[in-house]
C-alpha atoms as a PDB file:
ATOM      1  CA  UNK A   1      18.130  -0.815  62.063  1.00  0.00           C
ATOM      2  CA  UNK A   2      16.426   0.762  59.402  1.00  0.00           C
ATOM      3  CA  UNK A   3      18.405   3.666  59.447  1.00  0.00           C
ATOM      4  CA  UNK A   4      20.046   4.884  55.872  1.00  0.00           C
ATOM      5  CA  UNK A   5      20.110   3.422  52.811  1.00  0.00           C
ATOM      6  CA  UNK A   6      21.505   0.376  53.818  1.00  0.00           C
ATOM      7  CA  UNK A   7      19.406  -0.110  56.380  1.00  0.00           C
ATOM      8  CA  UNK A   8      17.122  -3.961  57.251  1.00  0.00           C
ATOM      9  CA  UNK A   9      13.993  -4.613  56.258  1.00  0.00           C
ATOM     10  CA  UNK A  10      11.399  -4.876  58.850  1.00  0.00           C
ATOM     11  CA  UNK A  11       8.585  -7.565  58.518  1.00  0.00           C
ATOM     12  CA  UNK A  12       5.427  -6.066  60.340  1.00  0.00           C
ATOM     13  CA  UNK A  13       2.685  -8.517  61.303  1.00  0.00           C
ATOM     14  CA  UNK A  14      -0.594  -6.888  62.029  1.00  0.00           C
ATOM     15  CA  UNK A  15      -3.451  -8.606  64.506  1.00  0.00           C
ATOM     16  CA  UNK A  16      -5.187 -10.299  61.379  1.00  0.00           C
ATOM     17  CA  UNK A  17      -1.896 -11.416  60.204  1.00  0.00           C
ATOM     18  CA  UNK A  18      -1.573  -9.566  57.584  1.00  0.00           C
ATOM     19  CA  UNK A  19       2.204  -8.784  56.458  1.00  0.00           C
ATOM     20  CA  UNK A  20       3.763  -5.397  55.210  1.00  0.00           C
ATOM     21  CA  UNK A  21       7.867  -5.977  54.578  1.00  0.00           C
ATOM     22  CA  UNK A  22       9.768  -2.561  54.602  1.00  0.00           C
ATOM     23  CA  UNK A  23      12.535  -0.164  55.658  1.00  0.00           C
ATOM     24  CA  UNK A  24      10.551   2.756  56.014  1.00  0.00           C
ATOM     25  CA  UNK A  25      10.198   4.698  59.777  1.00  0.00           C
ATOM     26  CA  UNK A  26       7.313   6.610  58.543  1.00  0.00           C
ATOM     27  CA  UNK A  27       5.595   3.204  57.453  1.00  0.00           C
ATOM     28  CA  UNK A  28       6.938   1.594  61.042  1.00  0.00           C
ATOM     29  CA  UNK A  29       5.850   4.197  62.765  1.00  0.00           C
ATOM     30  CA  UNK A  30       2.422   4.456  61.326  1.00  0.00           C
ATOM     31  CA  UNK A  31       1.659   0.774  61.832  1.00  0.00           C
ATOM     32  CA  UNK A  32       2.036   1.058  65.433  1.00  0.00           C
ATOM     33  CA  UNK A  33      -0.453   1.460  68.225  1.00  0.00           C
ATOM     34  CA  UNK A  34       0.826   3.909  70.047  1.00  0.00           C
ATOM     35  CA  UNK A  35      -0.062   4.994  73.422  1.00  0.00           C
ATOM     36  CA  UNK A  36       2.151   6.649  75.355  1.00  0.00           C
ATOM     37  CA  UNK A  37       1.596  10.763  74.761  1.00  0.00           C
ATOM     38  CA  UNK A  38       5.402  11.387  74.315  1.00  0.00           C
ATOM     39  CA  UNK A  39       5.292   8.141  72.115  1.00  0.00           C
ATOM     40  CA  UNK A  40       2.517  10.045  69.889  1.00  0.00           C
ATOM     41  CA  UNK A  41       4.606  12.912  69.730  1.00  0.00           C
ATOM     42  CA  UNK A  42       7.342  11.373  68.149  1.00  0.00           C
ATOM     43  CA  UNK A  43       4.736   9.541  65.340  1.00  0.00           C
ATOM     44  CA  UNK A  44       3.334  12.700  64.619  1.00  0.00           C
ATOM     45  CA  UNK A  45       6.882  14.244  63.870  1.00  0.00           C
ATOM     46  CA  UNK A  46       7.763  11.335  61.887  1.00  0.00           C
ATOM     47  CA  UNK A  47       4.436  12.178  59.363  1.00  0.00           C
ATOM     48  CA  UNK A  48       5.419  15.633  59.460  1.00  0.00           C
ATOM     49  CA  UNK A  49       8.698  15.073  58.218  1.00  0.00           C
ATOM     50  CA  UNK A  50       7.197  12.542  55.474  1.00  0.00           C
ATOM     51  CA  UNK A  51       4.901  14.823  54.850  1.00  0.00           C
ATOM     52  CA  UNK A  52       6.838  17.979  54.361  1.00  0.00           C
ATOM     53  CA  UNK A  53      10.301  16.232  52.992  1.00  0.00           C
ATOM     54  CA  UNK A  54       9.395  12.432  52.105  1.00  0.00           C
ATOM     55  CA  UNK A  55      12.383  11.033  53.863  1.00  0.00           C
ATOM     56  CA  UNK A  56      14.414  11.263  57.183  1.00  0.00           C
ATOM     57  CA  UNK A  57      11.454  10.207  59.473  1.00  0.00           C
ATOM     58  CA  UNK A  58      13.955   7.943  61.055  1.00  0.00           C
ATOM     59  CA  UNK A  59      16.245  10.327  61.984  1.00  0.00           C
ATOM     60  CA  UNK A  60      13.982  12.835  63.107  1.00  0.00           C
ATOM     61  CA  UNK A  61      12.350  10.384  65.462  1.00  0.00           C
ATOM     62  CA  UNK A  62      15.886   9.614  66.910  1.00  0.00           C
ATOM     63  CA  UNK A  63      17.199  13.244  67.139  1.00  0.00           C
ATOM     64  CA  UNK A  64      13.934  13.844  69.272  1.00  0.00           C
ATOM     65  CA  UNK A  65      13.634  10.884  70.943  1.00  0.00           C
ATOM     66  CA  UNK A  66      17.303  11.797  72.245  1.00  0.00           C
ATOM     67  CA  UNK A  67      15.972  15.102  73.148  1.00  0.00           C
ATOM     68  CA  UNK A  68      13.438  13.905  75.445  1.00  0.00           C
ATOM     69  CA  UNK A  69      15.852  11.227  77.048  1.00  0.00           C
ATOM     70  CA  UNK A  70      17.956  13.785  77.841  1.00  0.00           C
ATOM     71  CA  UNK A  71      15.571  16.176  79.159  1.00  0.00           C
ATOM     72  CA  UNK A  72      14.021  13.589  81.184  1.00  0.00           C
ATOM     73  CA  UNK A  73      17.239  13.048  82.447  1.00  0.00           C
ATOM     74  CA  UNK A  74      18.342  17.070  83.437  1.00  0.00           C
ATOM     75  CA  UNK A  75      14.442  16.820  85.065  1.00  0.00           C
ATOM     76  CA  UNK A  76      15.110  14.348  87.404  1.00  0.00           C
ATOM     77  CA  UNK A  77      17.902  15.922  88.322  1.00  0.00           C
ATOM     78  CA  UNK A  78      16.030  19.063  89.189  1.00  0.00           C
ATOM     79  CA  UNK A  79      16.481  21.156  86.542  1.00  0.00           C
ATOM     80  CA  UNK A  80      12.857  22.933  85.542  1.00  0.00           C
ATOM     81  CA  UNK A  81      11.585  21.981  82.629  1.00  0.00           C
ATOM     82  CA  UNK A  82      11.385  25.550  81.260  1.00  0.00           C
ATOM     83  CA  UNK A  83      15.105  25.842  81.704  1.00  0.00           C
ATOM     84  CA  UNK A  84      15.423  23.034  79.847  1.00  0.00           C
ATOM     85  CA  UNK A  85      13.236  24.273  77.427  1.00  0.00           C
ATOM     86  CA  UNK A  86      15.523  28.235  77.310  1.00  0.00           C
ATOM     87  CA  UNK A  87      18.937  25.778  76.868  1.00  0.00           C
ATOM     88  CA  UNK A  88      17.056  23.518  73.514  1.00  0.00           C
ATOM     89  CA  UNK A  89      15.881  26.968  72.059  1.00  0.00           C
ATOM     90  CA  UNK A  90      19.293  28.435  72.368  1.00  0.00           C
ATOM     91  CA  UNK A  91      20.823  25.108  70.873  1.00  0.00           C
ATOM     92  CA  UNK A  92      18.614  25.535  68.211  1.00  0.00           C
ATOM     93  CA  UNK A  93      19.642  29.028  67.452  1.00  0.00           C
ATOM     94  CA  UNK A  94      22.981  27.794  67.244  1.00  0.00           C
ATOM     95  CA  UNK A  95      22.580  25.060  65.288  1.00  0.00           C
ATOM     96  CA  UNK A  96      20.712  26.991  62.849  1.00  0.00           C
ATOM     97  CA  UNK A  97      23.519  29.642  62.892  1.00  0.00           C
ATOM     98  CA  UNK A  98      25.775  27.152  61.906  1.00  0.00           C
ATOM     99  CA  UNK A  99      24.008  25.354  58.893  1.00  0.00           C
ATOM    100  CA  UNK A 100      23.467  28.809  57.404  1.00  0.00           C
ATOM    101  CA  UNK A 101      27.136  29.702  57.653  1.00  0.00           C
ATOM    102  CA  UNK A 102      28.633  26.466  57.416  1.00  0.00           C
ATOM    103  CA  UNK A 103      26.355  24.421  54.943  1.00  0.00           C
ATOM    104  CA  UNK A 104      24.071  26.329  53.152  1.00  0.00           C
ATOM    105  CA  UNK A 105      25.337  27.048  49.492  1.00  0.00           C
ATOM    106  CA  UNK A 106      23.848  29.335  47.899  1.00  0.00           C
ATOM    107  CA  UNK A 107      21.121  28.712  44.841  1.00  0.00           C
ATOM    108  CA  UNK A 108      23.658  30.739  42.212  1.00  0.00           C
ATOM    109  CA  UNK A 109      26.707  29.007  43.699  1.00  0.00           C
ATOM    110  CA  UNK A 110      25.221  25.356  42.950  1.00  0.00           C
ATOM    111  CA  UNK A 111      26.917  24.867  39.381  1.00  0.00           C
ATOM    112  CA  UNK A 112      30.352  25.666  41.064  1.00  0.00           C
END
């Protein structure tokens, strides 16, 4: 895995055979030749997050990668997908609920 800070380096072999050795999911990611749309998805997500943050691309791409799985899953079972959809948004709301009273600390409070 290259998950964390302990995680294995990868060696990547492009079609020239040119080699790139590293840990990084954003750099994995990129390197890939994706074509599957839901594939895609989860590279663009991974440069967002590098983008925006600089780190976590990994776990970002396996949180939603996970999400899809699943919903795949309540789909073939015959759930629509915009119920599916109603039950992630009100996950979300909850999880977000819960960093801000759980987690967050506020800026004044850091020294403490």
């Amino acid at each position: 895995s290259s998950l964390g800070p302990v995680g294995l380096d990868k060696m990547l072999v492009d079609d020239i055979g040119d080699v790139a050795i590293t840990n990084d999911g954003a750099t994995i990611l990129q390197r890939l030749e994706v074509e599957h749309p839901a594939a895609k998805v989860l590279v663009e997500l991974a440069e967002l997050q590098d983008s925006e943050v600089g780190d976590g691309t990994t776990s970002v791409v396996i949180v939603a990668a996970e999400l899809l799985k699943r919903g795949t899953e309540l789909v073939k079972n015959g759930i629509h997908p915009t119920t599916i959809m109603t039950g992630f948004r009100l996950a979300l709301k909850d999880a977000v609920k819960f960093v801000k009273s759980t987690l967050m600390v506020p800026i004044d409070r850091l020294g403490d």
